[in-house]
C-alpha atoms as a PDB file:
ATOM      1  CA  UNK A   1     141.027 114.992 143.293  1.00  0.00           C
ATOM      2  CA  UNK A   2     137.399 116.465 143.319  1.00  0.00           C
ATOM      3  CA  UNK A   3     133.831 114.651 142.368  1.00  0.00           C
ATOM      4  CA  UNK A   4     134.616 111.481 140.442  1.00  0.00           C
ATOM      5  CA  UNK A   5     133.283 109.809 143.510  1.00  0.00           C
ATOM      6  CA  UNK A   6     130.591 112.869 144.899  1.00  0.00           C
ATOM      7  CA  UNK A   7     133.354 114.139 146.760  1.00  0.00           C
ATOM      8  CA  UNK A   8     132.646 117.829 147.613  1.00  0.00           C
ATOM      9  CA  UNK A   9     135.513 118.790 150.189  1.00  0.00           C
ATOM     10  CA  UNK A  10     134.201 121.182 152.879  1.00  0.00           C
ATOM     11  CA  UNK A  11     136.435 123.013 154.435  1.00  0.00           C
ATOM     12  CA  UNK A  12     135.466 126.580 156.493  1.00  0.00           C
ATOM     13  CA  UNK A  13     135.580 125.439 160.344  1.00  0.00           C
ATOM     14  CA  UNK A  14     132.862 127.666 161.341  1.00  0.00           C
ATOM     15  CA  UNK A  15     130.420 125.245 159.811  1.00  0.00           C
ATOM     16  CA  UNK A  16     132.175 122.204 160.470  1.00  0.00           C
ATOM     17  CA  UNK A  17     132.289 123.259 163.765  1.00  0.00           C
ATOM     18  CA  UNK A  18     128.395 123.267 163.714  1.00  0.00           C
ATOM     19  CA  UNK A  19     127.783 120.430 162.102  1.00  0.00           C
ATOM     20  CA  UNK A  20     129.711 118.697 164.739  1.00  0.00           C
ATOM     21  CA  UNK A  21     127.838 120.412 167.827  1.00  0.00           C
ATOM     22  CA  UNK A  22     124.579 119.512 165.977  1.00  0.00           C
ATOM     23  CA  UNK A  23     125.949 115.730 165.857  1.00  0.00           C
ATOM     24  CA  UNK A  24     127.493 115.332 169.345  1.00  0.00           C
ATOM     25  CA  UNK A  25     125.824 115.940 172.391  1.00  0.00           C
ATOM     26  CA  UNK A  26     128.349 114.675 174.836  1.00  0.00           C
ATOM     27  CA  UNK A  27     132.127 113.954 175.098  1.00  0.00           C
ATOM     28  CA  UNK A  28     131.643 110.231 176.261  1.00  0.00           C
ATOM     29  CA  UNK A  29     129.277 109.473 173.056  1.00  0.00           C
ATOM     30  CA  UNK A  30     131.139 107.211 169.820  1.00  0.00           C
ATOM     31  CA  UNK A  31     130.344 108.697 166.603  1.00  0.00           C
ATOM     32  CA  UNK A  32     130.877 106.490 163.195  1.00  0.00           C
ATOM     33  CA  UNK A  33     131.363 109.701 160.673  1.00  0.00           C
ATOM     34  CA  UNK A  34     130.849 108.207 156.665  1.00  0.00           C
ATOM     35  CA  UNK A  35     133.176 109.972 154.100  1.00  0.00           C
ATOM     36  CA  UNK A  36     135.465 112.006 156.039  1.00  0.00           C
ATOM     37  CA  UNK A  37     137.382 113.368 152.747  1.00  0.00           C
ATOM     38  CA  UNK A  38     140.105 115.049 153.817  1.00  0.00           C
ATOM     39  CA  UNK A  39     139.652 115.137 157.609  1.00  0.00           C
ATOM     40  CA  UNK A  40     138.431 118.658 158.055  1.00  0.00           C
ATOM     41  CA  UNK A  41     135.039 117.295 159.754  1.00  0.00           C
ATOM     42  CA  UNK A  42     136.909 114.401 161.820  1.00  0.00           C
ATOM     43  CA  UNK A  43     138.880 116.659 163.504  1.00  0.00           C
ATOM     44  CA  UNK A  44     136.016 118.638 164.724  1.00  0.00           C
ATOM     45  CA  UNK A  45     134.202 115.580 165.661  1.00  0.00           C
ATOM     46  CA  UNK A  46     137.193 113.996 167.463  1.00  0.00           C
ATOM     47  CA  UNK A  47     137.486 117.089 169.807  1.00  0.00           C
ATOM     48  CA  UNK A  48     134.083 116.234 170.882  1.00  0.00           C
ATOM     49  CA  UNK A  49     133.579 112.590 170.919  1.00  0.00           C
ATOM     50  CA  UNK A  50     135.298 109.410 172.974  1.00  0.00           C
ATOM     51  CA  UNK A  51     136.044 108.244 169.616  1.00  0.00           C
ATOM     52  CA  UNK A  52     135.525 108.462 165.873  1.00  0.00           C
ATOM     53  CA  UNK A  53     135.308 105.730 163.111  1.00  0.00           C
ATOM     54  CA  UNK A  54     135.499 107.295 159.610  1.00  0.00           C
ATOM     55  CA  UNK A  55     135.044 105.231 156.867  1.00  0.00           C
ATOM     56  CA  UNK A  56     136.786 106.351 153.822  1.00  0.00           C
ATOM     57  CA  UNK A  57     136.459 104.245 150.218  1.00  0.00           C
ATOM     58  CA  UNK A  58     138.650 106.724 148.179  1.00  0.00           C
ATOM     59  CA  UNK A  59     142.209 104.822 148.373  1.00  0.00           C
ATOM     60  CA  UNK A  60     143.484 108.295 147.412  1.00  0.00           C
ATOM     61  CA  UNK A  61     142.776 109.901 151.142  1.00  0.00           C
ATOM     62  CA  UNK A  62     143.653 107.266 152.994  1.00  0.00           C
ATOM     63  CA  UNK A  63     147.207 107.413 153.613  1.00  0.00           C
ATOM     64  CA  UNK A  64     146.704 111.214 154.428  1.00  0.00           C
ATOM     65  CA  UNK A  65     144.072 110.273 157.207  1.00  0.00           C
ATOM     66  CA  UNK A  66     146.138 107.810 158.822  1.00  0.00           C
ATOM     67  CA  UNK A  67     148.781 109.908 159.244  1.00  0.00           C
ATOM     68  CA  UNK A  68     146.624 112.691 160.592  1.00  0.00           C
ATOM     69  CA  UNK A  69     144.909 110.659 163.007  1.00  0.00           C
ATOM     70  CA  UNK A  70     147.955 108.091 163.826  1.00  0.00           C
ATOM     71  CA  UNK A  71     147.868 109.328 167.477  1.00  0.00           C
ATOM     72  CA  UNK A  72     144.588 109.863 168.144  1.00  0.00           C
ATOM     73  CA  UNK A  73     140.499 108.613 169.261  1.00  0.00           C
ATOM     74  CA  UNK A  74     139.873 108.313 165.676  1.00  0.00           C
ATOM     75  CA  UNK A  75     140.036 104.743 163.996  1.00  0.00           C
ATOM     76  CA  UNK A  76     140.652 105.298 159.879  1.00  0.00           C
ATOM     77  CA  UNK A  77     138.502 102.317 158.073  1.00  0.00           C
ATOM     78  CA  UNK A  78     139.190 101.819 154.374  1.00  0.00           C
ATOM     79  CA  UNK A  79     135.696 100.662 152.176  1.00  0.00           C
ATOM     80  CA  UNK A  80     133.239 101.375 151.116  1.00  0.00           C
ATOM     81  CA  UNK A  81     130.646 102.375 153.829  1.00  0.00           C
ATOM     82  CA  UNK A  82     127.221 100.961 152.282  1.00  0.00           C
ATOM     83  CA  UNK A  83     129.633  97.235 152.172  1.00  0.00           C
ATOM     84  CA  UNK A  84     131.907  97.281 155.272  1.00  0.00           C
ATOM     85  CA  UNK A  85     130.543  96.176 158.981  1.00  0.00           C
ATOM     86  CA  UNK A  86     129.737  99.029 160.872  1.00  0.00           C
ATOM     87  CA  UNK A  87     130.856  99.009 164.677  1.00  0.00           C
ATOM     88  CA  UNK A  88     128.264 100.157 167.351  1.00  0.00           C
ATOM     89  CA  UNK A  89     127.837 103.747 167.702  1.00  0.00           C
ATOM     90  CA  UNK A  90     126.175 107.062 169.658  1.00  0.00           C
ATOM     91  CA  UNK A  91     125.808 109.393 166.461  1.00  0.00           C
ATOM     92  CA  UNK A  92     126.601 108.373 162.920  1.00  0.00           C
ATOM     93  CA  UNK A  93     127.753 111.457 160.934  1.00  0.00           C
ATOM     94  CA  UNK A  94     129.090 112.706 157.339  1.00  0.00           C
ATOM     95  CA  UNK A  95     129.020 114.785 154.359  1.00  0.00           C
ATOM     96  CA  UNK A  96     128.161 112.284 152.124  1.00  0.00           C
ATOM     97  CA  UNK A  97     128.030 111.421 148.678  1.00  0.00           C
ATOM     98  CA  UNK A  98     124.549 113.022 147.281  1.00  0.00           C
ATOM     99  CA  UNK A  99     124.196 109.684 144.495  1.00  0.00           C
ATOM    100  CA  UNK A 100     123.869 107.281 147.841  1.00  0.00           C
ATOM    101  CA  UNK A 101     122.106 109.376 150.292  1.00  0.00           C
ATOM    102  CA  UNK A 102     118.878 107.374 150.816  1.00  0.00           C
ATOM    103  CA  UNK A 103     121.275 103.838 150.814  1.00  0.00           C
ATOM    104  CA  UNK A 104     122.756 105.539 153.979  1.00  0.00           C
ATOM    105  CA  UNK A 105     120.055 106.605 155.966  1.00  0.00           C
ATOM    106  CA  UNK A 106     118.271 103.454 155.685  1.00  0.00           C
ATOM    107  CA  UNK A 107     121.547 101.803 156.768  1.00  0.00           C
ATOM    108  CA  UNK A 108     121.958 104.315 159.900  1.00  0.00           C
ATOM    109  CA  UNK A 109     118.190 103.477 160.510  1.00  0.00           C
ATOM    110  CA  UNK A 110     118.647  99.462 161.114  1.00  0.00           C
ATOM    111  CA  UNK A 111     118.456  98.568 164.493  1.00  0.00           C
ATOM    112  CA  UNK A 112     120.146  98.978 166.519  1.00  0.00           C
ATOM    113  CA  UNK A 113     119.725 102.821 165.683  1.00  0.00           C
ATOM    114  CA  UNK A 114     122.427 105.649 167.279  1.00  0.00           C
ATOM    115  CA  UNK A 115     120.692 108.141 169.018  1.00  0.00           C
ATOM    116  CA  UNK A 116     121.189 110.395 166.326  1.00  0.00           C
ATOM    117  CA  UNK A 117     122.449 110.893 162.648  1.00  0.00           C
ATOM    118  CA  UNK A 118     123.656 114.052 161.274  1.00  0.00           C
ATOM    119  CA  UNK A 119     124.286 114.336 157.493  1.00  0.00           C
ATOM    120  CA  UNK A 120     125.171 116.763 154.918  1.00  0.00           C
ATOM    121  CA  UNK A 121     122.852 116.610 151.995  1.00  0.00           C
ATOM    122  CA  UNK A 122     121.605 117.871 148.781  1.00  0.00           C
ATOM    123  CA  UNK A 123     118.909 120.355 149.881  1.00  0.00           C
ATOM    124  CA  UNK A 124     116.051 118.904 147.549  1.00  0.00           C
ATOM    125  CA  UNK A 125     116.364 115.362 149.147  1.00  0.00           C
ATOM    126  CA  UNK A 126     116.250 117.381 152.749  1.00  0.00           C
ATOM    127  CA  UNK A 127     113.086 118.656 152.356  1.00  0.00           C
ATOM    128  CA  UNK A 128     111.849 115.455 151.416  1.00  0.00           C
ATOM    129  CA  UNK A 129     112.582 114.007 154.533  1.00  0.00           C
ATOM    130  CA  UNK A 130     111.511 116.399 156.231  1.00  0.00           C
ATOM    131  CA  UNK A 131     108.148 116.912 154.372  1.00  0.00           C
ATOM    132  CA  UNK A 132     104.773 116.173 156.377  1.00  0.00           C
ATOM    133  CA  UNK A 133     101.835 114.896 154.685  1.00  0.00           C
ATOM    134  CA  UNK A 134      99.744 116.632 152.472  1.00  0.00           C
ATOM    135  CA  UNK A 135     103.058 118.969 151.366  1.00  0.00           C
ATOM    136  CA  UNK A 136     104.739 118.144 147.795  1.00  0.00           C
ATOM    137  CA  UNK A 137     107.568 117.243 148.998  1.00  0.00           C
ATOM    138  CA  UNK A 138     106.317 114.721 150.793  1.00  0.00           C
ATOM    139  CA  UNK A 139     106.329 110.988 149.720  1.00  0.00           C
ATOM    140  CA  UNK A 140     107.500 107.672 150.539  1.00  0.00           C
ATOM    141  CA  UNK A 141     111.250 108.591 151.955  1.00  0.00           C
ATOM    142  CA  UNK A 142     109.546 110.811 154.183  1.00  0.00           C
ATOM    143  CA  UNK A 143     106.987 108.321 155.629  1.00  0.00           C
ATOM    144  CA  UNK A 144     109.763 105.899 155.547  1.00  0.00           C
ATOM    145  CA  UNK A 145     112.153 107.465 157.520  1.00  0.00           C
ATOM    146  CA  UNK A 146     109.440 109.814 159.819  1.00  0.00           C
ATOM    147  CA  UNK A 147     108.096 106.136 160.402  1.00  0.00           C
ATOM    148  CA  UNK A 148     110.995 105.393 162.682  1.00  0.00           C
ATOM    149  CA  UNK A 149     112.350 108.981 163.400  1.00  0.00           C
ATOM    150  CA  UNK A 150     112.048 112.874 163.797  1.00  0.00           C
ATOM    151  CA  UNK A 151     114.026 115.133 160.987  1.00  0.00           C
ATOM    152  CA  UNK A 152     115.341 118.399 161.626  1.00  0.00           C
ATOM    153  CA  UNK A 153     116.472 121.014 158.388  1.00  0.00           C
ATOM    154  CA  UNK A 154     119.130 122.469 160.671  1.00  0.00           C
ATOM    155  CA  UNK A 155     120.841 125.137 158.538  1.00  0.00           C
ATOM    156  CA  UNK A 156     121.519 125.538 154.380  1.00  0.00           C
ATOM    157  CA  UNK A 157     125.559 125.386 153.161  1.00  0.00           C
ATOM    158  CA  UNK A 158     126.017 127.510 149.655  1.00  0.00           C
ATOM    159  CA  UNK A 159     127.503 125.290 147.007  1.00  0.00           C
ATOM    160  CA  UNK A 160     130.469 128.207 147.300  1.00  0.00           C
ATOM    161  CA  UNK A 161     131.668 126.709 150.662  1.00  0.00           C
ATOM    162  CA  UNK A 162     133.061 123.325 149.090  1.00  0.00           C
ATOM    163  CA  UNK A 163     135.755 122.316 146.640  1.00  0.00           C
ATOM    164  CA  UNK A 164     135.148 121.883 144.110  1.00  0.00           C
ATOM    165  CA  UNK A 165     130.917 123.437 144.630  1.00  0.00           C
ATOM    166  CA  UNK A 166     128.416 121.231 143.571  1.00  0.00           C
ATOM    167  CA  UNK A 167     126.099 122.145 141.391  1.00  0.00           C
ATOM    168  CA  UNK A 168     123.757 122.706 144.288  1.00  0.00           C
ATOM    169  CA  UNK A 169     122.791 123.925 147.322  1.00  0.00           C
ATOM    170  CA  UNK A 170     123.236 121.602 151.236  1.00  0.00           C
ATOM    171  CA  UNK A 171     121.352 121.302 154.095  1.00  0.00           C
ATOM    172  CA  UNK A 172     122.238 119.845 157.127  1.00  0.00           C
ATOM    173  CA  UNK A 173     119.697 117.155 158.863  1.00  0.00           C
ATOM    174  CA  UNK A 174     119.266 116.194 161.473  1.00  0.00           C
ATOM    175  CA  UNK A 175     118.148 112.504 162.112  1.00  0.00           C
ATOM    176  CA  UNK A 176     116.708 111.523 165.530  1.00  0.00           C
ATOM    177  CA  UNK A 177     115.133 107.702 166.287  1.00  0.00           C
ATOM    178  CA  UNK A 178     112.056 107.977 167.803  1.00  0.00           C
ATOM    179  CA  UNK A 179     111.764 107.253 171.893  1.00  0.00           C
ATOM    180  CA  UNK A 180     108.553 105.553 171.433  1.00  0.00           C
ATOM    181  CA  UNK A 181     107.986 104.264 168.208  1.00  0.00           C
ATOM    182  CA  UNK A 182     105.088 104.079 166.353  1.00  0.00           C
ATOM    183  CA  UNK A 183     104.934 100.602 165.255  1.00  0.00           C
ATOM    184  CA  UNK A 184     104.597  97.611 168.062  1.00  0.00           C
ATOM    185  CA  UNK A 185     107.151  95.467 166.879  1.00  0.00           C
ATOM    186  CA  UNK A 186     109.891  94.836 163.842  1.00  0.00           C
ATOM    187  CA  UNK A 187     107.423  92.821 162.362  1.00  0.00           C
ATOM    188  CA  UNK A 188     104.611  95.849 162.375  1.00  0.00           C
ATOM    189  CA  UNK A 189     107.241  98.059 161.410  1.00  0.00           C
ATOM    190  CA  UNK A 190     108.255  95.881 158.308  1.00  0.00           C
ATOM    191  CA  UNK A 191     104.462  95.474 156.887  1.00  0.00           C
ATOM    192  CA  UNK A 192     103.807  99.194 157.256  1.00  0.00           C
ATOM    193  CA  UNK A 193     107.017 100.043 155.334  1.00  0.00           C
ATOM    194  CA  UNK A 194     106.071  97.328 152.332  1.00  0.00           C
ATOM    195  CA  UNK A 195     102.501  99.238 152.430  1.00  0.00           C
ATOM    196  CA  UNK A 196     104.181 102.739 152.023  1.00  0.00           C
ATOM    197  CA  UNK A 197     105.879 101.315 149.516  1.00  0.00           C
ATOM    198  CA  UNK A 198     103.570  99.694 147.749  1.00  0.00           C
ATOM    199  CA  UNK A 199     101.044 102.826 147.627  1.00  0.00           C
ATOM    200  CA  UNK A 200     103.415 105.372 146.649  1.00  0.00           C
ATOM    201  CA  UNK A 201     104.028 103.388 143.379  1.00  0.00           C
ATOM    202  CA  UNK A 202     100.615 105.117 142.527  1.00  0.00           C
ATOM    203  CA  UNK A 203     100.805 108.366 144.727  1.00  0.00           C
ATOM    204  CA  UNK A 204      97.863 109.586 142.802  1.00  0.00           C
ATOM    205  CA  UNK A 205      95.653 106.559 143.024  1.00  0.00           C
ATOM    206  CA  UNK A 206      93.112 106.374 145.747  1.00  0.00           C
ATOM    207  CA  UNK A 207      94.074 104.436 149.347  1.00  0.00           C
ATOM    208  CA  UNK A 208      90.709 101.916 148.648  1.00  0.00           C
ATOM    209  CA  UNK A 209      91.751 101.076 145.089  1.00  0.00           C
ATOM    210  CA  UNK A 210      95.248 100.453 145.872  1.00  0.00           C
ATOM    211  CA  UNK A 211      94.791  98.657 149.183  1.00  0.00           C
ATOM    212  CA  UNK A 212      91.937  96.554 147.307  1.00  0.00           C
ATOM    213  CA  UNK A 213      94.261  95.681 144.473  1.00  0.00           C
ATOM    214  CA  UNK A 214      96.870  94.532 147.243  1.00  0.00           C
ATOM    215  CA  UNK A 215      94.668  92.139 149.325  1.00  0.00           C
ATOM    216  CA  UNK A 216      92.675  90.382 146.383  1.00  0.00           C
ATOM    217  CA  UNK A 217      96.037  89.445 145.354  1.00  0.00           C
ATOM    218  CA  UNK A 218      96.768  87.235 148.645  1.00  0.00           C
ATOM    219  CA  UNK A 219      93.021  86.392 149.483  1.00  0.00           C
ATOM    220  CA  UNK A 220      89.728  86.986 148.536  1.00  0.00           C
ATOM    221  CA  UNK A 221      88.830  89.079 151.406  1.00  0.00           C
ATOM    222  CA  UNK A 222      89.874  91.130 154.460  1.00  0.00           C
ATOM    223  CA  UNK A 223      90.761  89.262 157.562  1.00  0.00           C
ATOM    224  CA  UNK A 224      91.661  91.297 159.796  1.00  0.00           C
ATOM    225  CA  UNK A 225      91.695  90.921 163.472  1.00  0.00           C
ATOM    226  CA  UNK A 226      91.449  94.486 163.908  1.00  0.00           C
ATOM    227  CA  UNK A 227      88.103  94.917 162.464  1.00  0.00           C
ATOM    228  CA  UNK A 228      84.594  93.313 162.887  1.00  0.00           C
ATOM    229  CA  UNK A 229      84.465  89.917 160.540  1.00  0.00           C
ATOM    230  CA  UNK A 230      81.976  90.648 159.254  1.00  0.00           C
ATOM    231  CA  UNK A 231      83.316  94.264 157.361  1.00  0.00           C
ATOM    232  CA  UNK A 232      84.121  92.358 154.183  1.00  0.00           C
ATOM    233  CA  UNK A 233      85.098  95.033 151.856  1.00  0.00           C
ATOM    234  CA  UNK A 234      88.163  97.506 152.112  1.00  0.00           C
ATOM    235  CA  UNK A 235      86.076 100.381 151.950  1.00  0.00           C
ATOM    236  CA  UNK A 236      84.223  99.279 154.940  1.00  0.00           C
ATOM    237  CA  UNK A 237      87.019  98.511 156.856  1.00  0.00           C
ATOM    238  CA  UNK A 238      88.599 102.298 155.846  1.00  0.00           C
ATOM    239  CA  UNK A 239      85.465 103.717 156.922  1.00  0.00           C
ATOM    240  CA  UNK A 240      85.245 102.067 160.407  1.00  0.00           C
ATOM    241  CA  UNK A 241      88.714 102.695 161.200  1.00  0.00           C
ATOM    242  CA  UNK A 242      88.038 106.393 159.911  1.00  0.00           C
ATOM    243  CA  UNK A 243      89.970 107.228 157.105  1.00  0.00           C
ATOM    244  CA  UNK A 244      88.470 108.881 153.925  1.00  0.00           C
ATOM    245  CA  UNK A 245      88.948 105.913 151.281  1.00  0.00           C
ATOM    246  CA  UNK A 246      89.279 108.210 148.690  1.00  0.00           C
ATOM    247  CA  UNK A 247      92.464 109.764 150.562  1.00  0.00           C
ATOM    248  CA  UNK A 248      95.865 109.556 148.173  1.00  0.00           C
ATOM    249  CA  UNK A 249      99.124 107.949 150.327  1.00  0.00           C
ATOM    250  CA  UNK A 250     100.480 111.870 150.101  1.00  0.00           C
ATOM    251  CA  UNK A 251      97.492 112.626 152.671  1.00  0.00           C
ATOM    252  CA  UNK A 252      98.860 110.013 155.382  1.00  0.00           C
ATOM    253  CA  UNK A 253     101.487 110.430 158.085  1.00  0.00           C
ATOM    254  CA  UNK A 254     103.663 107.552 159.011  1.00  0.00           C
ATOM    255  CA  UNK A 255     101.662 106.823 161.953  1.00  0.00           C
ATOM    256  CA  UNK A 256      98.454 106.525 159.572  1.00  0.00           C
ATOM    257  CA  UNK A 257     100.622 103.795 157.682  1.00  0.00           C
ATOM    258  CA  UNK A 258     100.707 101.992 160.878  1.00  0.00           C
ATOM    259  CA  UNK A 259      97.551 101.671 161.421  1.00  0.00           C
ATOM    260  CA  UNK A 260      96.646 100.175 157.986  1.00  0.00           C
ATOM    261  CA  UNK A 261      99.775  97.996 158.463  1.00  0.00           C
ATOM    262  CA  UNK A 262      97.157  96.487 161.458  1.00  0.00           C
ATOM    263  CA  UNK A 263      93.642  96.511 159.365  1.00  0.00           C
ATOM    264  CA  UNK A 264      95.423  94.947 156.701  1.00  0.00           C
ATOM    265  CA  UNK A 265      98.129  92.853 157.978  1.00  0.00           C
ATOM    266  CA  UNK A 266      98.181  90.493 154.563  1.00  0.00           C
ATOM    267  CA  UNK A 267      98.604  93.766 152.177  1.00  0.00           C
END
């Protein structure tokens, strides 16, 4: 049993332990941990939590988990986590596979978000989420995710500390939903993640070329309702709203994307 499906099986309780105080931040909160493996996390988690749903797909594990946990808060779900429903929950946790790690946080990020997610991941997609603007790191799974939350680098796990080690180096990250998020509504939300999609296919192009390329090809030419009628060029409307058209989509933070999500609401 080892990586055939990612699995890297971590096992010393002193981090386990703090991935599991960095996930839980009271007794009475439900945590939905993906992957549990072997158990070694779930137990840590179940000490601290009302109760624990771990999703396991590996049919291998799960006869070992159910028997572990046959008497306990913790609810053993066979599938495969990015397919199966998942029930409502506080914190969503895991050392998870490194191959799906985006698929799950965007999962963990539709409403209705937990409070918090907590994940073990590769450390190069870590510092891409938790990139700001104008770093290299940064790009559109950090705009995407910093669009609807704050992320933490909490503390780096040797590829030593697993079995069998991956052929890199963890971090743990933490995930938190924002209080007061930055777009209005779903809807806003939805057309400024389509933009930072959209201009990230051409990280290097310039914001006015891009944008320009994106609204000729639904109309002829900005109507916003943000900006004066009569600004009738995307430059213009840039300008007026005050960004530097010549800016790349690296340069913006998540709450910049907003904004051209409402001066260009048809991008």
């Amino acid at each position: 049993m080892g990586a055939r499906l990612g699995q890297h099986f971590l096992t010393d309780p002193g981090i386990l332990g703090r991935i599991a105080e960095a996930a839980i931040a009271a007794n009475s909160e439900r945590v939905l941990e993906i992957g549990p493996g072997k158990g070694t996390l779930t137990g840590q988690l179940a000490r601290r939590a009302a109760h624990v749903t771990s999703i396991e797909k590996d049919p291998r594990l799960w006869p070992a988990l159910e028997t572990a946990f046959a008497e306990s808060n913790v609810t053993i779900v066979r599938g495969d986590a990015l397919r199966v429903p998942w029930p409502p929950a506080d914190v969503v946790c895991g050392n998870i596979p490194y191959q799906i790690t985006s698929p799950l946080i965007e999962r963990a990020l539709e409403p209705p978000r937990p409070r918090r997610i907590v994940f073990l991941m590769q450390r190069e997609v870590a510092d891409r989420l938790a990139a700001r603007a104008g770093e290299d790191d940064y790009g559109a799974l950090s705009a995407g995710v910093q669009l609807v939350a704050e992320v933490e680098r909490l503390f780096t796990v040797r590829a030593g500390a697993f079995r069998p080690p991956p052929k890199v180096e963890s971090t743990v990250v933490r995930i938190t939903p924002r209080s007061e998020p930055l777009a209005a509504d779903a809807e806003e939300e939805a057309r400024a993640r389509r933009l930072i999609r959209a201009l990230f296919q051409h990280r290097r192009q310039q914001i006015q070329r891009s944008l320009r390329a994106l609204v000729d090809s639904q109309q002829p030419t900005v109507n916003s309702p943000a900006v004066d009628r009569r600004l009738s060029t995307v430059d213009a409307v840039l300008r007026e709203a005050g960004f530097n058209p010549t800016a790349r989509p690296e340069e913006l933070s998540p709450a910049e994307f907003v904004t051209l999500a409402r001066l260009f609401p048809t991008a």
